[in-house]
N, C-alpha and C. Protein backbone atom coordinates (compact mmCIF):
# COMPACT_ATOMS: atom_id res chain seq x y z
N UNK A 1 16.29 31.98 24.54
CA UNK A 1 17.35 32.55 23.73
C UNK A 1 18.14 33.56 24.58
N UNK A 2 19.13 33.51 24.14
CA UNK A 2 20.08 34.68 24.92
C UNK A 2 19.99 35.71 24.43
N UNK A 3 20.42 36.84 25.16
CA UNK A 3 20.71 38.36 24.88
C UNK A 3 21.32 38.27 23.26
N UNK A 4 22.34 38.04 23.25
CA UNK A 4 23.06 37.75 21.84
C UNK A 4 22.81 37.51 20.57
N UNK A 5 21.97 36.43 20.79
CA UNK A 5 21.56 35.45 20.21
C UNK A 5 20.29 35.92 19.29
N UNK A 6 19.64 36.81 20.27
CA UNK A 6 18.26 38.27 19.76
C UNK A 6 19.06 38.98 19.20
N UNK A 7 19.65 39.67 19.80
CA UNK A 7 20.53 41.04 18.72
C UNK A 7 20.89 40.47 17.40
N UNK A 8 21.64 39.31 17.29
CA UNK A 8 22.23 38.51 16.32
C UNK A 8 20.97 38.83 15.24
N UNK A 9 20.04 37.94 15.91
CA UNK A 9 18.77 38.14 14.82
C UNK A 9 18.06 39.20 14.39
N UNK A 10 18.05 40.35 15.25
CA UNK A 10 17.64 41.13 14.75
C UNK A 10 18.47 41.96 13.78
N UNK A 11 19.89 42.08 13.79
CA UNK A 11 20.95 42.54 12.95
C UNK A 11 20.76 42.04 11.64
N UNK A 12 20.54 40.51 11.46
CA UNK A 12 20.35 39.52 10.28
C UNK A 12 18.71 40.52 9.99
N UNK A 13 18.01 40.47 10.33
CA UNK A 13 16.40 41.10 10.02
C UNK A 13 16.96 42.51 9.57
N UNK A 14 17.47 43.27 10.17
CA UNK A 14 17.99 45.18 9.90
C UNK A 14 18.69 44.76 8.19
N UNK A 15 19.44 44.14 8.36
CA UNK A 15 20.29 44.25 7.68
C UNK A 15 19.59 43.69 6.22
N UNK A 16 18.80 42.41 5.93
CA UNK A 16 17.68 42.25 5.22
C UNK A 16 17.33 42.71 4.53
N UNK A 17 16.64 43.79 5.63
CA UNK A 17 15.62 45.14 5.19
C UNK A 17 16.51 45.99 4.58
N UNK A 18 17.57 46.28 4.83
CA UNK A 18 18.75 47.15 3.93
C UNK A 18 18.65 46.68 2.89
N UNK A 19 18.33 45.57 2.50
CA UNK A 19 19.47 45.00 0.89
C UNK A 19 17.77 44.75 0.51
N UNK A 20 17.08 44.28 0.98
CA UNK A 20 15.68 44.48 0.40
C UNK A 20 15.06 45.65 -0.26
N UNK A 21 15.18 46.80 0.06
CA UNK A 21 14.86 48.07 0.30
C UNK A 21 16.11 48.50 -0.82
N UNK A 22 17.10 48.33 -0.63
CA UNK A 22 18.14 48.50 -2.11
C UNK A 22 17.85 48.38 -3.00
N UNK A 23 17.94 46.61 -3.44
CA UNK A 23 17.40 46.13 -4.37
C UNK A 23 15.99 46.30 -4.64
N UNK A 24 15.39 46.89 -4.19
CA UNK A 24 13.59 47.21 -4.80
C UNK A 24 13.97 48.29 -5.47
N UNK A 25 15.01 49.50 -4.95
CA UNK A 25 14.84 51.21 -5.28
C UNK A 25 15.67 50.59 -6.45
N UNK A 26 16.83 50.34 -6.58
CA UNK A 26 17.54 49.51 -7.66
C UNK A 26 16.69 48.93 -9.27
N UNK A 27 15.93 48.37 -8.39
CA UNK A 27 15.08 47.35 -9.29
C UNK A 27 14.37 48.37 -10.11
N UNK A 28 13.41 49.44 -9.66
CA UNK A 28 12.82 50.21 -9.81
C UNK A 28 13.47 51.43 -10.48
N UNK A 29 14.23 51.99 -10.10
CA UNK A 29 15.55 52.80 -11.29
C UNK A 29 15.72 52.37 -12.03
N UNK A 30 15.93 51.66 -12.58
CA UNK A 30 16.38 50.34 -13.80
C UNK A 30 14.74 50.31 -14.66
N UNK A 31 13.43 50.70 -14.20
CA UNK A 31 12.65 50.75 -15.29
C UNK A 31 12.02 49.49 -14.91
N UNK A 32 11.94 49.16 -13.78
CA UNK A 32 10.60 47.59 -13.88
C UNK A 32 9.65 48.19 -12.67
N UNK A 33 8.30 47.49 -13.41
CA UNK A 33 7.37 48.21 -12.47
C UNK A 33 7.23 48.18 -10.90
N UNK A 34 6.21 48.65 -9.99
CA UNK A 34 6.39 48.60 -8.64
C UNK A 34 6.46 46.96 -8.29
N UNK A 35 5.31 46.18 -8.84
CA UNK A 35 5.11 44.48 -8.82
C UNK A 35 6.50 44.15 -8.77
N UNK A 36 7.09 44.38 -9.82
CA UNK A 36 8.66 43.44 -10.06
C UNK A 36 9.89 43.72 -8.98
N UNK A 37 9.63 45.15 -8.79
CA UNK A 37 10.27 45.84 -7.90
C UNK A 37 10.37 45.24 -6.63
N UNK A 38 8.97 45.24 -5.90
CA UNK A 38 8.51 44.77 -4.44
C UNK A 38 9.52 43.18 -4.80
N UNK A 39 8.79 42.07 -5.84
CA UNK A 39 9.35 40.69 -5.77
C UNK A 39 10.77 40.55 -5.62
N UNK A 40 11.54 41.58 -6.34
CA UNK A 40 13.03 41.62 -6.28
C UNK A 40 13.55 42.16 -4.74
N UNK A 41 13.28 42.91 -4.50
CA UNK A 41 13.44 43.42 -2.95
C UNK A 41 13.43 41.61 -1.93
N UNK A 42 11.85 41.40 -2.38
CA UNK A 42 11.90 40.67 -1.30
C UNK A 42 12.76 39.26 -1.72
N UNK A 43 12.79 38.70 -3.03
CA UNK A 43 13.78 37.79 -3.10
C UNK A 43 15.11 38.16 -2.53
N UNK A 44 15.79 39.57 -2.51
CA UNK A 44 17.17 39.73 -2.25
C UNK A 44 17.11 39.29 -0.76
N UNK A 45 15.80 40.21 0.27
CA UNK A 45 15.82 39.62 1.44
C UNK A 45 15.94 38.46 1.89
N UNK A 46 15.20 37.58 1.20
CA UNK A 46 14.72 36.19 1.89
C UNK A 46 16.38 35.32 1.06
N UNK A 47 17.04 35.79 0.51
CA UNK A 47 18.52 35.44 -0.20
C UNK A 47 19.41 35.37 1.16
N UNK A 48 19.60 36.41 1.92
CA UNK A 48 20.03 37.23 3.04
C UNK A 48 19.78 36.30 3.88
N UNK A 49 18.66 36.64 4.25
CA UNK A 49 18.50 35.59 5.31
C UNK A 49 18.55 34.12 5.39
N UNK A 50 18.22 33.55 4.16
CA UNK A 50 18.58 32.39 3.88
C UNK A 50 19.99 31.86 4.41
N UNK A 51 20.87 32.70 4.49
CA UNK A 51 22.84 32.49 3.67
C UNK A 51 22.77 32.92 5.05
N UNK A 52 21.88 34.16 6.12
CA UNK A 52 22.30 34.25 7.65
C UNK A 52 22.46 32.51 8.31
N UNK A 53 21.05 32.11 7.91
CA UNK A 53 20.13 30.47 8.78
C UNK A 53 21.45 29.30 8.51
N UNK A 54 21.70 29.48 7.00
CA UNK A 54 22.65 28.82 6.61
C UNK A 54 23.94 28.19 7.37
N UNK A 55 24.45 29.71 8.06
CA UNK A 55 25.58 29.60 8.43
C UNK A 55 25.38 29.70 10.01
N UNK A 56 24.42 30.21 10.73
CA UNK A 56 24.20 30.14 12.03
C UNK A 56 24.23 28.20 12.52
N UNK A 57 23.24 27.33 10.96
CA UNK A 57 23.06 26.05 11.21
C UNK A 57 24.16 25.29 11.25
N UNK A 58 25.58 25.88 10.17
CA UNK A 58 26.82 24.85 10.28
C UNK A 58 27.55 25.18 11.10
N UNK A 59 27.38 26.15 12.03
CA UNK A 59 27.99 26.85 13.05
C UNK A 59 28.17 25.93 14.41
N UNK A 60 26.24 25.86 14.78
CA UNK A 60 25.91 25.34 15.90
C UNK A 60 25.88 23.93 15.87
């Protein structure tokens, strides 16, 4: 892999963890327990990254 190509991914991973970490504190303000909280976090992540893979694949 190239220089780029790492940063790329790790930006897509940082950035993830941003909207993961949102949507959990989000989730959790709103009155649902830590369980529902954590699942929502990590669905928003794995959403994210999904829609990154997505578009890196119709790219290349």
């Amino acid at each position: 892999m190239s220089p780029v190509q790492i940063l790329s991914l790790l930006l897509a991973l940082s950035t993830a963890l941003n909207v993961a970490i949102g949507a959990g504190l989000l989730a959790r303000r709103s009155g649902l327990g830590i369980p529902q909280a954590i699942l929502t976090g990590a669905g928003a992540a794995a959403t994210g990254l999904g829609i990154y893979f997505a578009a890196v694949a119709a790219y290349s």
